[in-house]
C-alpha atoms as a PDB file:
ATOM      1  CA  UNK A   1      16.862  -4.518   8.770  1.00  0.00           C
ATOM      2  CA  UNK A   2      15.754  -4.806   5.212  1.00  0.00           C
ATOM      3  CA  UNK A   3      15.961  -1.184   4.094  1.00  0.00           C
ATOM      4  CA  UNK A   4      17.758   1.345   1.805  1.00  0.00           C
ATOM      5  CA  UNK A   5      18.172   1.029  -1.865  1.00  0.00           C
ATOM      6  CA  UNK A   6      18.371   2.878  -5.205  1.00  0.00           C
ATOM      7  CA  UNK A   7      15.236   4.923  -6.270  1.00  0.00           C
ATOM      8  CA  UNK A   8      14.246   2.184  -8.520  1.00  0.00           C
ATOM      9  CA  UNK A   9      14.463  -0.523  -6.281  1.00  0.00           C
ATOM     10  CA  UNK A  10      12.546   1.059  -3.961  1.00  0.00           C
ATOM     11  CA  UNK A  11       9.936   1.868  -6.475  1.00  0.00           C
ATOM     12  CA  UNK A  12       9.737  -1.582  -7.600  1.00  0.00           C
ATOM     13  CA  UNK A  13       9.691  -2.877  -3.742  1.00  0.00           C
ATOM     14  CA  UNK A  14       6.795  -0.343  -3.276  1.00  0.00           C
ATOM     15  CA  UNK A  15       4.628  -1.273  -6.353  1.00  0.00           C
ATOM     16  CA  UNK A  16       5.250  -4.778  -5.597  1.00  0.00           C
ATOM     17  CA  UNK A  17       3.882  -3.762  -1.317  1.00  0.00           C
ATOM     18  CA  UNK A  18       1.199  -1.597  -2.350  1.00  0.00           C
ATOM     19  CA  UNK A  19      -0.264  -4.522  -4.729  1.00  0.00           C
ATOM     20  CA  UNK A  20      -0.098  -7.535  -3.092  1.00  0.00           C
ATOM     21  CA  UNK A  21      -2.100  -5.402  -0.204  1.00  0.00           C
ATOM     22  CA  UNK A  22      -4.393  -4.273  -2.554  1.00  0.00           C
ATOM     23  CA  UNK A  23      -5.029  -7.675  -4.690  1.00  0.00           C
ATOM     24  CA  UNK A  24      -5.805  -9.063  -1.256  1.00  0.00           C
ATOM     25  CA  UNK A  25      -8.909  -7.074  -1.433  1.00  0.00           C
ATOM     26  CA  UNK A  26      -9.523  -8.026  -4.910  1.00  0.00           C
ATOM     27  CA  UNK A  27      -7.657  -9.172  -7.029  1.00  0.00           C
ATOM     28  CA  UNK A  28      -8.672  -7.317 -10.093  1.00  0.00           C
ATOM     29  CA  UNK A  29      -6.816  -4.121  -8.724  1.00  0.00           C
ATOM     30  CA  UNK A  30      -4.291  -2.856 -10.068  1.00  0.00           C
ATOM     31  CA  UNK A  31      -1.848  -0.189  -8.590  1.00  0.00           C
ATOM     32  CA  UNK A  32      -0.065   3.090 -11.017  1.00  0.00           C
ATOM     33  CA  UNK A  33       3.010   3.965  -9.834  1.00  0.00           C
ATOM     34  CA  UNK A  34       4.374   7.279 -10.780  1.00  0.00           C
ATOM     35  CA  UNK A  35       8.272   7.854 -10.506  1.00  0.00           C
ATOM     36  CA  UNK A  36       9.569   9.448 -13.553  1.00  0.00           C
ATOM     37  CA  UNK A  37      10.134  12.948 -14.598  1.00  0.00           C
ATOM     38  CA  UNK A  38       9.917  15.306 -12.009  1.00  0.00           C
ATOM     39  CA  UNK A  39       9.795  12.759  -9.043  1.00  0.00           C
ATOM     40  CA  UNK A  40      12.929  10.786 -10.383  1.00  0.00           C
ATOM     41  CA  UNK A  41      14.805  10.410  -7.054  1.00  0.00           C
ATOM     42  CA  UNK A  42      12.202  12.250  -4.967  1.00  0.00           C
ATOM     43  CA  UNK A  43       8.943  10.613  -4.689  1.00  0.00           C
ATOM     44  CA  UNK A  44       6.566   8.496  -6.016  1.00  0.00           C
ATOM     45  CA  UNK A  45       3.286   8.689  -6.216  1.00  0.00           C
ATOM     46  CA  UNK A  46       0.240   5.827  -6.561  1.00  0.00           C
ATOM     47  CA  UNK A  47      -3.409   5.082  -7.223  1.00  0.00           C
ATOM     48  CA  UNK A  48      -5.158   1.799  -7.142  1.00  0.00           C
ATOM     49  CA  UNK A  49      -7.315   1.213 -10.032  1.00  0.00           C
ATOM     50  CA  UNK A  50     -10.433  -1.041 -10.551  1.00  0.00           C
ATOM     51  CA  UNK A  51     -11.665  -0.678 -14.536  1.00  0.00           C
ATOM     52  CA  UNK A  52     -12.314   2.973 -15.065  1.00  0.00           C
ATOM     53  CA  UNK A  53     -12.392   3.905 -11.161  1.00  0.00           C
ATOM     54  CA  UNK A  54      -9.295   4.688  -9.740  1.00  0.00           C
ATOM     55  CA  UNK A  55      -8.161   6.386  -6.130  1.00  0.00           C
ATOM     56  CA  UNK A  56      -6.539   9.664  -6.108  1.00  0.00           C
ATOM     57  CA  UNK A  57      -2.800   9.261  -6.193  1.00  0.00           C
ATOM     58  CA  UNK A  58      -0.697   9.399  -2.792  1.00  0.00           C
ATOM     59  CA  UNK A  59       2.650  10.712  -2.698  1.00  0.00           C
ATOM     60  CA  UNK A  60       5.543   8.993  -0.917  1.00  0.00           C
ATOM     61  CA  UNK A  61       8.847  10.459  -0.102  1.00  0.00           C
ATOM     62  CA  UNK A  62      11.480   8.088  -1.340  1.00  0.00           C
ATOM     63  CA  UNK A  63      14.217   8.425   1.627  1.00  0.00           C
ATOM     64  CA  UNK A  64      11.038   7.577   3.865  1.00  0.00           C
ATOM     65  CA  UNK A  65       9.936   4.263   2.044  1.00  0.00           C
ATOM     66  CA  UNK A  66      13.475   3.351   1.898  1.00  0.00           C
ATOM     67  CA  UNK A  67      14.195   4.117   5.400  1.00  0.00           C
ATOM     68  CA  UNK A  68      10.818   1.776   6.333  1.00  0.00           C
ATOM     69  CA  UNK A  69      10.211  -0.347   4.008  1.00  0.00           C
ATOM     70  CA  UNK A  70      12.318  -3.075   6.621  1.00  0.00           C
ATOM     71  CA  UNK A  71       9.996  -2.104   9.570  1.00  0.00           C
ATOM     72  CA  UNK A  72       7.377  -4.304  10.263  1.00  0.00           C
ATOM     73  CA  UNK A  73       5.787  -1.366  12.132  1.00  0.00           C
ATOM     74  CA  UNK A  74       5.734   1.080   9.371  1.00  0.00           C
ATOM     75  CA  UNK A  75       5.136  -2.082   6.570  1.00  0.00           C
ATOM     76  CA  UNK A  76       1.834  -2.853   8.337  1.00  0.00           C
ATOM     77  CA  UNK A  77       0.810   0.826   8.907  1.00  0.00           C
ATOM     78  CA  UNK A  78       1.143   1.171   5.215  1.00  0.00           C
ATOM     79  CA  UNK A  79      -0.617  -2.105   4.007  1.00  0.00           C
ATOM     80  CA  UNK A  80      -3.928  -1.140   6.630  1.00  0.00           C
ATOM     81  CA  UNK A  81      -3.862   2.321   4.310  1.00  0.00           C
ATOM     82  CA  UNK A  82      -3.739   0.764   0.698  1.00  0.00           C
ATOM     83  CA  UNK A  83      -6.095  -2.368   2.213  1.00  0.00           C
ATOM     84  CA  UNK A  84      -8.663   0.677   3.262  1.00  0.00           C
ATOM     85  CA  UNK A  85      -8.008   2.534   0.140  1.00  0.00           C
ATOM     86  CA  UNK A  86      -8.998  -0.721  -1.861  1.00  0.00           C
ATOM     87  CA  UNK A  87     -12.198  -1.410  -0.253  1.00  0.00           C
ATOM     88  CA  UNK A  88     -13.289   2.393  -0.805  1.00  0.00           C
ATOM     89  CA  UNK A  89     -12.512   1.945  -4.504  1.00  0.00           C
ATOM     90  CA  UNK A  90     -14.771  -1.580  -4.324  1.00  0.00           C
ATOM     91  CA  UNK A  91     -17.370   0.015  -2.697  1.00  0.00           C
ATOM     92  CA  UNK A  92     -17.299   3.582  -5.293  1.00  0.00           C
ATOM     93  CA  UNK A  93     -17.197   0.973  -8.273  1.00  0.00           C
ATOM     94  CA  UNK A  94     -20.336  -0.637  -6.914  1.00  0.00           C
ATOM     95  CA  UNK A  95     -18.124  -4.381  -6.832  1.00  0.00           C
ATOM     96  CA  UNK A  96     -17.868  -6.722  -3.740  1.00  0.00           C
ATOM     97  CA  UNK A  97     -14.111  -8.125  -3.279  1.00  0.00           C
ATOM     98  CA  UNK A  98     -13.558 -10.978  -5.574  1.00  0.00           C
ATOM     99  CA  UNK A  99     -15.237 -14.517  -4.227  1.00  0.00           C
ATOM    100  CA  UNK A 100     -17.943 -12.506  -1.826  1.00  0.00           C
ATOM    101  CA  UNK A 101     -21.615 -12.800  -3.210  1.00  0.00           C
END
């Protein structure tokens, strides 16, 4: 099973997840991932962002994502949430996903 890791390979594995689940929505989103300062080692937290409209942030646990992030169970769990979380951001910016008219 693909899991473990440093804290900043897991934060690049998540940013990487949460926005190629995300950009299959639309591709003009764009994730923020938080992970320095007082999450360094602990957490991370992320928003999706579409021009000035943005999600509020989610926290993740680190030893939780690194634990997962080689389940398929947990991986698709986590990509219905950001995929959900990306069409509520379309749909508060007043924008259909990218190649819908």
């Amino acid at each position: 099973m693909f899991s473990g890791g440093s804290y900043d390979e897991v934060a690049r594995w998540l940013g990487n997840f949460l926005a190629s689940h995300a950009k299959r929505e639309d591709p003009r989103i764009e994730v923020d991932l938080e992970s320095g300062d007082e999450r360094e080692g602990v957490s991370y937290a992320a928003a999706l962002r579409l021009g000035s409209h943005a999600t509020a942030p989610v926290e993740f646990q680190y030893r939780p994502v690194a634990d997962h992030r080689g389940d398929l169970a947990w991986c698709r769990t986590q990509a219905e949430q950001v995929r959900a979380r990306a069409r509520e951001l379309l749909a508060e910016a007043g924008r259909s996903p990218a190649g819908v008219k």
